[in-house]
C-alpha atoms as a PDB file:
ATOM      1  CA  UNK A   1      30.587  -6.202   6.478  1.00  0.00           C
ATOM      2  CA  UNK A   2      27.906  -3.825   4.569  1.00  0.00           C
ATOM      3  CA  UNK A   3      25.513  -5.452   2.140  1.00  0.00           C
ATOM      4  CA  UNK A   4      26.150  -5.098  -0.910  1.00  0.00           C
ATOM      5  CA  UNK A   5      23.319  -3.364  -3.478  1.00  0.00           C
ATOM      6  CA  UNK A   6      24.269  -4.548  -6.914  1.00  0.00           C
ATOM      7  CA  UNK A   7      21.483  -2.094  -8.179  1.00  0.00           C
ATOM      8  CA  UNK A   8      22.470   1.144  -5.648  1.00  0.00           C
ATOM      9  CA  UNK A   9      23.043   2.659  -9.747  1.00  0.00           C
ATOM     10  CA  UNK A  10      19.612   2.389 -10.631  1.00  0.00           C
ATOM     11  CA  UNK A  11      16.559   4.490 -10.540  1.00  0.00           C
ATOM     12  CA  UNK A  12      13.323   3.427  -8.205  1.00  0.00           C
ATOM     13  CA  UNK A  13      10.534   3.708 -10.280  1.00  0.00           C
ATOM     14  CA  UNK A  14       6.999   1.865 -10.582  1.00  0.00           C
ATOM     15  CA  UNK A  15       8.324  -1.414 -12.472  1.00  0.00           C
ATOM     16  CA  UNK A  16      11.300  -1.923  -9.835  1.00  0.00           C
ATOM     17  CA  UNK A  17      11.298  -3.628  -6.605  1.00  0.00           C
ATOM     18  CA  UNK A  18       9.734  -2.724  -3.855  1.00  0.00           C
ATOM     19  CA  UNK A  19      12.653  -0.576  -1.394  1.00  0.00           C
ATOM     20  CA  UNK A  20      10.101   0.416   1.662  1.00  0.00           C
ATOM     21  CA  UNK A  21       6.858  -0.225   3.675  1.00  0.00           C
ATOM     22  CA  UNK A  22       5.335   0.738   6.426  1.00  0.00           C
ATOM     23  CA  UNK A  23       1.785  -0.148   8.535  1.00  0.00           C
ATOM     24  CA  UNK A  24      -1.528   1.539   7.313  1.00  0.00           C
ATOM     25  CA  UNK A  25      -4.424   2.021  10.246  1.00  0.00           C
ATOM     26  CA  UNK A  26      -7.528   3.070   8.441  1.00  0.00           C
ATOM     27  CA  UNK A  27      -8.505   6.509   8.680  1.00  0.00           C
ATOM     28  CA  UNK A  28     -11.210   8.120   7.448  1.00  0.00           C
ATOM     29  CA  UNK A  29      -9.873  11.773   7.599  1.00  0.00           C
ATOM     30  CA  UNK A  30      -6.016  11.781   7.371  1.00  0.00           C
ATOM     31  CA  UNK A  31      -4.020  10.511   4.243  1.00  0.00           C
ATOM     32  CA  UNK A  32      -0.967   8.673   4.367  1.00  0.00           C
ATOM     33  CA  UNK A  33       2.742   9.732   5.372  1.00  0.00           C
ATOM     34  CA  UNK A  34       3.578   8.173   1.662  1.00  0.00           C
ATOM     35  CA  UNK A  35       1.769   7.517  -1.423  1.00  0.00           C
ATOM     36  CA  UNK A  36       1.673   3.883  -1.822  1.00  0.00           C
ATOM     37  CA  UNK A  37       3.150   1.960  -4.787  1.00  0.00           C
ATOM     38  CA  UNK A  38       1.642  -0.995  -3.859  1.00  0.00           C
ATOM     39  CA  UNK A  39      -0.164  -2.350  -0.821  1.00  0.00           C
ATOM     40  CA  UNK A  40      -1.010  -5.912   0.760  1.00  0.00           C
ATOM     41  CA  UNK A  41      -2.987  -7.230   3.819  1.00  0.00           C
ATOM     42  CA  UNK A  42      -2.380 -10.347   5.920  1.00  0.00           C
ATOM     43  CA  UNK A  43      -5.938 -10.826   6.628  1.00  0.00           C
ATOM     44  CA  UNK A  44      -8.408 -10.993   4.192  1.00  0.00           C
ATOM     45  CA  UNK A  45     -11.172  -8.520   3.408  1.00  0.00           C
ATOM     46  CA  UNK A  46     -12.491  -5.051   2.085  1.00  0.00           C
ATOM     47  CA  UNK A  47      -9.978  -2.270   1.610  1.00  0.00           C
ATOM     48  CA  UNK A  48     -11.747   1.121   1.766  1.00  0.00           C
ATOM     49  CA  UNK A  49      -9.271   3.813  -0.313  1.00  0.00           C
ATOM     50  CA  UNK A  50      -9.127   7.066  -2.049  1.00  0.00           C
ATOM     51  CA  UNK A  51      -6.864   6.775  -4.699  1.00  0.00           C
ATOM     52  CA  UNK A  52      -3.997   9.398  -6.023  1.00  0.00           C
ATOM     53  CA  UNK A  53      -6.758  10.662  -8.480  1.00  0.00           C
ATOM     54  CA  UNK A  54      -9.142  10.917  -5.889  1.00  0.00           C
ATOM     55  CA  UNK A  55     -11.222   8.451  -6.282  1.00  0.00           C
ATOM     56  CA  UNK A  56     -12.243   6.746  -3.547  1.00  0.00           C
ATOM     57  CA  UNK A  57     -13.673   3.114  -3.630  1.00  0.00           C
ATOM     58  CA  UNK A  58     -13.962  -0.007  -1.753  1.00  0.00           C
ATOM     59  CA  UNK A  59     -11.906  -3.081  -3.137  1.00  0.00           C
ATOM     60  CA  UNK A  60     -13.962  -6.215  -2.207  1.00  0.00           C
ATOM     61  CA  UNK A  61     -12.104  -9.378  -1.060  1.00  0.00           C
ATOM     62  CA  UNK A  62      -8.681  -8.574  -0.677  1.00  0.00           C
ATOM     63  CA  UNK A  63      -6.518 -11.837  -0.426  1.00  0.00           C
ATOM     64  CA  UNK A  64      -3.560 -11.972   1.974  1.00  0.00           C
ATOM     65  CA  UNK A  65      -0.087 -12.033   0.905  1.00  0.00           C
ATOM     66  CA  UNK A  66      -1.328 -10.460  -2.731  1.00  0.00           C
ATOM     67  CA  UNK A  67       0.372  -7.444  -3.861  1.00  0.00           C
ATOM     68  CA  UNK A  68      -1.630  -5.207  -5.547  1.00  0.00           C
ATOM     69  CA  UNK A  69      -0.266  -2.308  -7.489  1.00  0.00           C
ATOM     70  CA  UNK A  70      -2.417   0.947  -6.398  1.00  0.00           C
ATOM     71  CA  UNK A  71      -1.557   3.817  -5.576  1.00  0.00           C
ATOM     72  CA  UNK A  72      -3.347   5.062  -2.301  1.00  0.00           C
ATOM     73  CA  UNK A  73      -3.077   8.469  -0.649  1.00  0.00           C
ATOM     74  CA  UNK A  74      -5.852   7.115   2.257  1.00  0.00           C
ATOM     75  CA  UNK A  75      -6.888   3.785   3.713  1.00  0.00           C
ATOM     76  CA  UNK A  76     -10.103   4.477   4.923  1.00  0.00           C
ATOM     77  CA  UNK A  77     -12.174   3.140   8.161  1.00  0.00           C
ATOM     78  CA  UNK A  78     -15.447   3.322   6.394  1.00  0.00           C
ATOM     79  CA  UNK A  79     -15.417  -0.080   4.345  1.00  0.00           C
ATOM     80  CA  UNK A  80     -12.603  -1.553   5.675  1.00  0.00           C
ATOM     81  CA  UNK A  81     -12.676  -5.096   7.378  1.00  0.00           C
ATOM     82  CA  UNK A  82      -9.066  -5.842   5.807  1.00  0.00           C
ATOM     83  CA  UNK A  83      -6.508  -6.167   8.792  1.00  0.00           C
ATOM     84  CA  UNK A  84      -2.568  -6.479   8.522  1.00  0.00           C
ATOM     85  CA  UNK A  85      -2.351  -3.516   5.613  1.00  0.00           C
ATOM     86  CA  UNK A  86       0.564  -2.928   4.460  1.00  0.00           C
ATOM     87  CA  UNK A  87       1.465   0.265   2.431  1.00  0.00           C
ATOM     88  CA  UNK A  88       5.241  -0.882   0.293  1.00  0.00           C
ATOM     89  CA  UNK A  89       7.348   2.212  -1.347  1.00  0.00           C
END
């Protein structure tokens, strides 16, 4: 029996749950396959990024298990000590 999606209706947008993810390996020259919506790590540390502006900065002391709301075209090597990223759609 399929699973039913109550919310199948509605449209994804930033303030809606998260529908995807996928694994991130730091890179210092290729952006992701998707823009993130969000991102977390399961080990804690600095997240190296360039931002959809961008931007690019390092995030100090990432916490595992937090989601945090950024959107991220490029996890980069360079500053990173973060491990388990995880880019969510």
């Amino acid at each position: 029996m399929p699973i039913t999606d109550s919310f199948s209706s509605f449209d994804t947008g930033l303030t809606g749950p998260i529908c995807g993810g996928f694994d991130i390996t730091p890179d210092d020259a290729n952006d992701l396959s998707s823009m993130t919506r969000a991102l977390m790590v399961t080990g804690s540390g600095d997240l190296g990024v360039v931002l959809k502006d961008g931007d690019t900065l390092v995030l100090p002391g990432l916490t595992p298990g937090v989601i945090y709301p950024l959107r991220i075209v490029r996890v980069l090597a360079t500053g990173t000590t973060a491990t388990g990223i995880k880019g969510l759609v």
